[in-house]
Every structure is written in C-alpha cells, then in structure tokens.
C-alpha atoms as a PDB file:
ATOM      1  CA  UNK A   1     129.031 145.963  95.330  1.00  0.00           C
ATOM      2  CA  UNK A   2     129.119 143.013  93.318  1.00  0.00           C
ATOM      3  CA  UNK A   3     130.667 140.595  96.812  1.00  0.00           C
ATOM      4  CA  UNK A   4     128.106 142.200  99.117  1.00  0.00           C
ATOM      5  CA  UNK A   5     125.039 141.123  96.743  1.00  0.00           C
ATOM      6  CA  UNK A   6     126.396 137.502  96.944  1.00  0.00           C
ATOM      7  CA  UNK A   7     126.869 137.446 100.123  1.00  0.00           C
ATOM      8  CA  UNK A   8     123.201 138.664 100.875  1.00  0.00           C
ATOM      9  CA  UNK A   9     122.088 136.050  98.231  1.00  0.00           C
ATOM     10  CA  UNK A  10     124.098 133.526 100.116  1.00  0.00           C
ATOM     11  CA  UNK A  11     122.968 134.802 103.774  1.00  0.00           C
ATOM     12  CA  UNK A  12     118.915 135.134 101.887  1.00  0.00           C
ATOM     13  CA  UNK A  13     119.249 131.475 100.718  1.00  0.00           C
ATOM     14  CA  UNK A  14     120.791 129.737 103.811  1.00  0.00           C
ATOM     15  CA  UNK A  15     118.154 131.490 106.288  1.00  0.00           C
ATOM     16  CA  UNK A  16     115.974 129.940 103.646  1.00  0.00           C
ATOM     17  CA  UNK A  17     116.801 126.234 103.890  1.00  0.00           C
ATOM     18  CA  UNK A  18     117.655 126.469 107.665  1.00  0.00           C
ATOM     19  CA  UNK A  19     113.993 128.044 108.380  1.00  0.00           C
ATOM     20  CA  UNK A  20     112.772 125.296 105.570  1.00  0.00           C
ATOM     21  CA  UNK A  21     114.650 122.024 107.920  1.00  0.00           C
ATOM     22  CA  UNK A  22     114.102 123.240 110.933  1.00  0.00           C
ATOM     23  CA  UNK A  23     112.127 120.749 112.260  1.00  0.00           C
ATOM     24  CA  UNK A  24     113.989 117.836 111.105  1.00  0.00           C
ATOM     25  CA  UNK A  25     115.710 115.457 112.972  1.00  0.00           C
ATOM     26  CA  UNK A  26     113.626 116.865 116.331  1.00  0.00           C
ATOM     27  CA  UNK A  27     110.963 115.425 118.806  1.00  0.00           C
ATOM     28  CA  UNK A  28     107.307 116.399 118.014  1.00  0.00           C
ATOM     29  CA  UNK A  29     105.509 118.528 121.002  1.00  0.00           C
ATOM     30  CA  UNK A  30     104.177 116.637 124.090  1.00  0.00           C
ATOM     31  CA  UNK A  31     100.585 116.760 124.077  1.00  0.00           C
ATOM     32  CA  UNK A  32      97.193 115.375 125.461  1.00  0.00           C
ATOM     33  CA  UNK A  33      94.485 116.595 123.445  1.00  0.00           C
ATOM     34  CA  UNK A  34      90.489 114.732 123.010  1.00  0.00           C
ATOM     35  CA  UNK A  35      89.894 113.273 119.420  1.00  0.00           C
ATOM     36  CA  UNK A  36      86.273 112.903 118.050  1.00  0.00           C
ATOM     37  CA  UNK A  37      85.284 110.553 120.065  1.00  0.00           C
ATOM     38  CA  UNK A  38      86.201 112.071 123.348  1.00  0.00           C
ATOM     39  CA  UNK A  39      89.191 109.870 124.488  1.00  0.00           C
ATOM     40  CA  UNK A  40      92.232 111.906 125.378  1.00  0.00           C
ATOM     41  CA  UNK A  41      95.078 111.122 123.004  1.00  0.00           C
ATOM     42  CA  UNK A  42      99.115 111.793 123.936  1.00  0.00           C
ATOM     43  CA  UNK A  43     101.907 111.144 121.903  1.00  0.00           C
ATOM     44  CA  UNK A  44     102.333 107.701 123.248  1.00  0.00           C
ATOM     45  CA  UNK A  45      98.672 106.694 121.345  1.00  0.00           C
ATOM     46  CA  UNK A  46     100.571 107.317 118.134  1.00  0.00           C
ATOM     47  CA  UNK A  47     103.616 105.244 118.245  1.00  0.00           C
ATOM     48  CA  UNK A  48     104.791 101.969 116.322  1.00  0.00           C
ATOM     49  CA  UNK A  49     104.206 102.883 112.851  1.00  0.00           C
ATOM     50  CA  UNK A  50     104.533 106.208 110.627  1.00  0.00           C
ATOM     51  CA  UNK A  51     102.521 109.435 111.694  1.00  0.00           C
ATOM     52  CA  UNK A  52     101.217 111.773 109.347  1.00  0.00           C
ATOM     53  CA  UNK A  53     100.105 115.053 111.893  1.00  0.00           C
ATOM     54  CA  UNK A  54      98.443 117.255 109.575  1.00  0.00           C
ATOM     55  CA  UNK A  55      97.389 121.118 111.114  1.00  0.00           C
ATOM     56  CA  UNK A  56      94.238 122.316 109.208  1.00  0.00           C
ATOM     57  CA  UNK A  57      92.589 125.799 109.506  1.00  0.00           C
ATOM     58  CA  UNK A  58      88.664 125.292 110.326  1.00  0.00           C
ATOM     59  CA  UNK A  59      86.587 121.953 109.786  1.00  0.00           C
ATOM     60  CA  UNK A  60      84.151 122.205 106.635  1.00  0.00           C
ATOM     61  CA  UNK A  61      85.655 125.159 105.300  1.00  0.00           C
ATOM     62  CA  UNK A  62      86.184 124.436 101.425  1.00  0.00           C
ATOM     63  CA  UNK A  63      90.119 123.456 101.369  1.00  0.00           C
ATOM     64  CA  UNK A  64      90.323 121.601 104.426  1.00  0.00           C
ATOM     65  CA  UNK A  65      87.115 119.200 103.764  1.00  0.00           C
ATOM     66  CA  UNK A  66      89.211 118.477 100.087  1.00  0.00           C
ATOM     67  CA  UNK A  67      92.434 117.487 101.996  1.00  0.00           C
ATOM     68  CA  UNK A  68      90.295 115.559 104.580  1.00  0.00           C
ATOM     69  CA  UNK A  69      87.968 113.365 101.687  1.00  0.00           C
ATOM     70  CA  UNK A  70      91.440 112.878  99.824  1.00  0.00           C
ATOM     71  CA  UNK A  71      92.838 111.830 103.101  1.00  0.00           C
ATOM     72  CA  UNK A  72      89.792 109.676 103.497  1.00  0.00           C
ATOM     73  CA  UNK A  73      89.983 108.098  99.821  1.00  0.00           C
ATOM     74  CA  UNK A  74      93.402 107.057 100.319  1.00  0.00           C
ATOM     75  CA  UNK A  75      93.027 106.117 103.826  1.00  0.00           C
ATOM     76  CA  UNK A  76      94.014 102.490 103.138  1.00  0.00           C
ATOM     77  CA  UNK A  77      97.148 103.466 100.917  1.00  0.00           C
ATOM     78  CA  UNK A  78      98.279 104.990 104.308  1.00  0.00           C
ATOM     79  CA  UNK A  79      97.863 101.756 106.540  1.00  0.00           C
ATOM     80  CA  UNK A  80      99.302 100.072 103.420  1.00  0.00           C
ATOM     81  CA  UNK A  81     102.599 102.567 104.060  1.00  0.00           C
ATOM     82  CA  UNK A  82     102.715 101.553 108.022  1.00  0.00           C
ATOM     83  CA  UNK A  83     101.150 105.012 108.733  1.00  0.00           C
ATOM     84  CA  UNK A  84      98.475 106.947 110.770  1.00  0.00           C
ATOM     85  CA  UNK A  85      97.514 109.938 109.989  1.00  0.00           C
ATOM     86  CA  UNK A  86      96.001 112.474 112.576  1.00  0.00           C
ATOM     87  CA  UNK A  87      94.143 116.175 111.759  1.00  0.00           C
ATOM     88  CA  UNK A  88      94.901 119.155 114.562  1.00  0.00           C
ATOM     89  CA  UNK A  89      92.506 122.232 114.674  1.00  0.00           C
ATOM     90  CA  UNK A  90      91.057 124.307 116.749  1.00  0.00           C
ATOM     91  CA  UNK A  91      87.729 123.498 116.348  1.00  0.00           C
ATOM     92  CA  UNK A  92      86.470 121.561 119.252  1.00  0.00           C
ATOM     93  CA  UNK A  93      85.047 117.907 119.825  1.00  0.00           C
ATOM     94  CA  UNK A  94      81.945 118.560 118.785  1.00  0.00           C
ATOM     95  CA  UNK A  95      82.694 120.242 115.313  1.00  0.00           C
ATOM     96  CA  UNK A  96      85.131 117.036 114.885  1.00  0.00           C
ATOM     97  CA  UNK A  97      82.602 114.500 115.268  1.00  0.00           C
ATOM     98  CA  UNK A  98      79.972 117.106 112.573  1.00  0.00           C
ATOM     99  CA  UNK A  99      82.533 116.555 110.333  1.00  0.00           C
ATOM    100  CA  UNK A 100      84.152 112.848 110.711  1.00  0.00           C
ATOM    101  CA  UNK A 101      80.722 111.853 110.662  1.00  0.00           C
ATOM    102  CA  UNK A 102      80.033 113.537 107.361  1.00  0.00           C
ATOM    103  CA  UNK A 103      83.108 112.722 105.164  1.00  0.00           C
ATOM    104  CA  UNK A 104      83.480 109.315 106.875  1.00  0.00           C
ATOM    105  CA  UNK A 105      87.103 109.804 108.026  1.00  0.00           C
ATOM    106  CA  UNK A 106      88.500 106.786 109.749  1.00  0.00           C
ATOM    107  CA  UNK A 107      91.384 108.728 111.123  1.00  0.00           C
ATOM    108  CA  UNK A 108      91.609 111.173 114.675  1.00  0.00           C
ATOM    109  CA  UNK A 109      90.777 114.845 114.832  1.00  0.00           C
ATOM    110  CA  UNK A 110      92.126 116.858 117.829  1.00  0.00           C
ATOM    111  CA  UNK A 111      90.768 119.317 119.302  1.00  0.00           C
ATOM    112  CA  UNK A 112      93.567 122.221 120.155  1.00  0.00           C
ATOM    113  CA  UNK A 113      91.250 124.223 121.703  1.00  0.00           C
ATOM    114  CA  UNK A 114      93.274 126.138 123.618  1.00  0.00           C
ATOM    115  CA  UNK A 115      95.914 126.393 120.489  1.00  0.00           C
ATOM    116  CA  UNK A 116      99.002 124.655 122.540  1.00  0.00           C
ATOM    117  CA  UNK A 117      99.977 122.296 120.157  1.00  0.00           C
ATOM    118  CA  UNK A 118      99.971 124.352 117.362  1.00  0.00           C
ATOM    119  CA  UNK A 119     101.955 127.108 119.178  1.00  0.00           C
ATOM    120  CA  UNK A 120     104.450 124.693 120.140  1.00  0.00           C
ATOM    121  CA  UNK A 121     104.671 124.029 116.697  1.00  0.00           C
ATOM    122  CA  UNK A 122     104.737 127.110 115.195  1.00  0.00           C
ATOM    123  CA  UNK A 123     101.948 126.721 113.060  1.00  0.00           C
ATOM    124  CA  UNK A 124      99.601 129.322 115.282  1.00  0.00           C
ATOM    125  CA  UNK A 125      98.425 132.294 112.738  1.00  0.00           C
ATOM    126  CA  UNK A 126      96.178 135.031 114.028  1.00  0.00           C
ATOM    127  CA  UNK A 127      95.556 136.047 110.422  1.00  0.00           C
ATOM    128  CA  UNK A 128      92.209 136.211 109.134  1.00  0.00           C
ATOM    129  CA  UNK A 129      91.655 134.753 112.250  1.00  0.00           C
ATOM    130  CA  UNK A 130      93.148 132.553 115.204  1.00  0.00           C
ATOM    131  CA  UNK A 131      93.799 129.088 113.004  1.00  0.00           C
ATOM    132  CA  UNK A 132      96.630 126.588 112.438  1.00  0.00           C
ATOM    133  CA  UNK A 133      98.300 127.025 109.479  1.00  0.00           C
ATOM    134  CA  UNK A 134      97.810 123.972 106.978  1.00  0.00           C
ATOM    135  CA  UNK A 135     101.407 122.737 107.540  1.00  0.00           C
ATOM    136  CA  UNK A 136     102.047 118.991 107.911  1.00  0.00           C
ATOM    137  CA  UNK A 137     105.169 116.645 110.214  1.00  0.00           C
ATOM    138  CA  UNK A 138     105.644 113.141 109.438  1.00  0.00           C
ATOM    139  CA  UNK A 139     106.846 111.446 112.586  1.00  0.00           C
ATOM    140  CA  UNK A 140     108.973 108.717 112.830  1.00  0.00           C
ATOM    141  CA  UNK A 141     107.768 105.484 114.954  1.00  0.00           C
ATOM    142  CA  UNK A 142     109.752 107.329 118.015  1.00  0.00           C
ATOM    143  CA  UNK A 143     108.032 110.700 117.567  1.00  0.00           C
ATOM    144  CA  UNK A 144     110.815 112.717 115.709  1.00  0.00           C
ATOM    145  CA  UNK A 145     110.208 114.930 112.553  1.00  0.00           C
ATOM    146  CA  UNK A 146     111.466 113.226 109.904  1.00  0.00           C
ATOM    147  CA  UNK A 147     109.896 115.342 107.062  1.00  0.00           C
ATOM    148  CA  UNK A 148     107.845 119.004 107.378  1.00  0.00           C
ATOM    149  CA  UNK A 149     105.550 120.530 104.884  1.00  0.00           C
ATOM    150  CA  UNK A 150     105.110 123.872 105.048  1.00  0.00           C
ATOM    151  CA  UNK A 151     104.017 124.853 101.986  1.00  0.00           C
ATOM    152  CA  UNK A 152     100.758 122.432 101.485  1.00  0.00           C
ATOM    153  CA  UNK A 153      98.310 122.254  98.620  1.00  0.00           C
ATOM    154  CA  UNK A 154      95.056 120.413 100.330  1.00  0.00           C
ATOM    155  CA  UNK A 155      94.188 118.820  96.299  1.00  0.00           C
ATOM    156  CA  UNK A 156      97.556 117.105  96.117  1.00  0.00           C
ATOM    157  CA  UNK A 157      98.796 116.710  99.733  1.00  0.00           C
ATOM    158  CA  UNK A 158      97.767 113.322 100.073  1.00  0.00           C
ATOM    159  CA  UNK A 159      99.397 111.576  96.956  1.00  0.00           C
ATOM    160  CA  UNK A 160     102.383 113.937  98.204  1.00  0.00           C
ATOM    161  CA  UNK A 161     102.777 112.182 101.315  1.00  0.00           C
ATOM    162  CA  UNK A 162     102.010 108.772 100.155  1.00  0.00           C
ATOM    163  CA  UNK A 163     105.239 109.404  97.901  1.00  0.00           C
ATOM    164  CA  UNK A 164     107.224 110.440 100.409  1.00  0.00           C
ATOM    165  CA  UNK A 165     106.253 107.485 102.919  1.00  0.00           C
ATOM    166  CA  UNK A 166     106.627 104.832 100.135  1.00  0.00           C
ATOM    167  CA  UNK A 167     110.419 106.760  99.502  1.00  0.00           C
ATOM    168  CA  UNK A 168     110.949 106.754 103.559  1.00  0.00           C
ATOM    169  CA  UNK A 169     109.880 103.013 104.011  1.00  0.00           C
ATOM    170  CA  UNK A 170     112.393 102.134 100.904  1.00  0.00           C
ATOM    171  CA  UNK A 171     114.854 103.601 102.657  1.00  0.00           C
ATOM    172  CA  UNK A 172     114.055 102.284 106.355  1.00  0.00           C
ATOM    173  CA  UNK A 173     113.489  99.147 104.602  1.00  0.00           C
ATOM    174  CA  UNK A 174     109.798  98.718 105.791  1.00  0.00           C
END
C-alpha cells in the first residue's frame, strides 16, 4: 500500500512539472492578428529583442486594467531589459484602442477575435465565459518559449517578469 502511494505521488508530481514546462524550449504559434491601431501584426513584427506575450481575459475589467497600468508604469524598465511586451484578448480593435487610449499603454493589443491564437496556445477557457486565460510566454529573440506563466497575479506580474528578464539577460549576457 505504502509503494503504490509513492508511486502515485511520484506519477501526481511528474504530470505536474511536465504539464508546468511544457511550453519550454518550443516555437510560439504563427499568427497575424490587427493591434490597436489597425496594422496587422505576425510573429516576424516581434523579433530582435525579448517578447513578453501576455493573454488577458476582457479589456477594462478590474484585474486586467491593474496588470495593463503596471505594465504601463514600468514600460521603460522593459525596453531597458531588451523587451516588448504585447497584450492578446479577444476583445476587438475597437475596445483596444478604448482602452490604450485610456491607460496610455505604449505597447500592442491584439485582437484574437476569432480566439486562434489563444487556442493554439492553450489558454482558450469557456468558463464564465469565452476568454483567454491570464497566462503569460516570454519569447526568445527567435520566437521560442523560453519561460511560461501560468499561474499569474495581475498586481505583481510585472515586477515578476522584469526579474526574470534581468535573470535571462545575465545569463544570455545581454
């Protein structure tokens, strides 16, 4: 009894950390989606530096507006770290531009209107309703997942990823 409870502890906590990396190490989805300002943006718009690709439930709801003004507030720590950070929801163009207008953000919005990325991704969640789940990929300056958060808290997220890209540029040595 005793061998088969570590060995479903074991199985429980390997499933765990494979589910937790699986991204890792793997391109990010192919995509061609319009930002705020109505240009169409692929993958190849956000290469050359860091990418922070951050999927967001609903613009101007209460937790997504705090991750966006904290993105916005330490906007320029980002560029400082060689990165660019892009928002993904499902709201379309027009909600984008609403609320980049009214929190100032300097960085893209795109518009998954038709909720391809995120299924790709696997952050689609039909629960309230149809929304991305707030789960974030850094990218490396080739498009490949270096780090995913899938467990994000939109008050912290930002200093969270500004450690993580000031750890990955010490280690790149950028």
């Amino acid at each position: 009894m005793k061998l088969l409870a570590k060995i479903l502890l074991f199985t429980g906590i390997f499933t765990l950390h494979a589910a937790t990396n699986q991204w890792q190490g793997r391109p990010f989805a192919q995509f061609k989606l319009k930002d705020q300002s109505g240009q169409i943006k692929t993958n190849q718009d956000f290469k050359a530096k860091w990418v922070v690709m951050y999927f967001y439930p609903k613009d101007r709801t209460p937790g997504c507006t705090v991750e966006a003004q904290n993105f916005a507030d330490d906007y320029q720590k980002f560029v400082i770290q060689n990165a660019e950070i892009v928002g993904v929801s499902y709201d379309d163009v027009e909600s984008h531009v609403d609320f980049a207008k009214t929190y100032q953000l300097k960085f893209s919005l795109l518009a998954d209107v038709d909720h391809n990325l995120a299924k790709a991704m696997d952050v689609h969640s039909y629960f309230p309703w149809p929304h991305p789940s707030r789960q974030t990929f850094i990218l490396d300056n080739k498009g490949i997942i270096v780090k995913h958060f899938e467990d994000v808290d939109p008050a912290t997220h930002s200093k969270e990823l500004l450690e993580t890209l000031a750890a990955l540029n010490k280690t790149t040595g950028n």
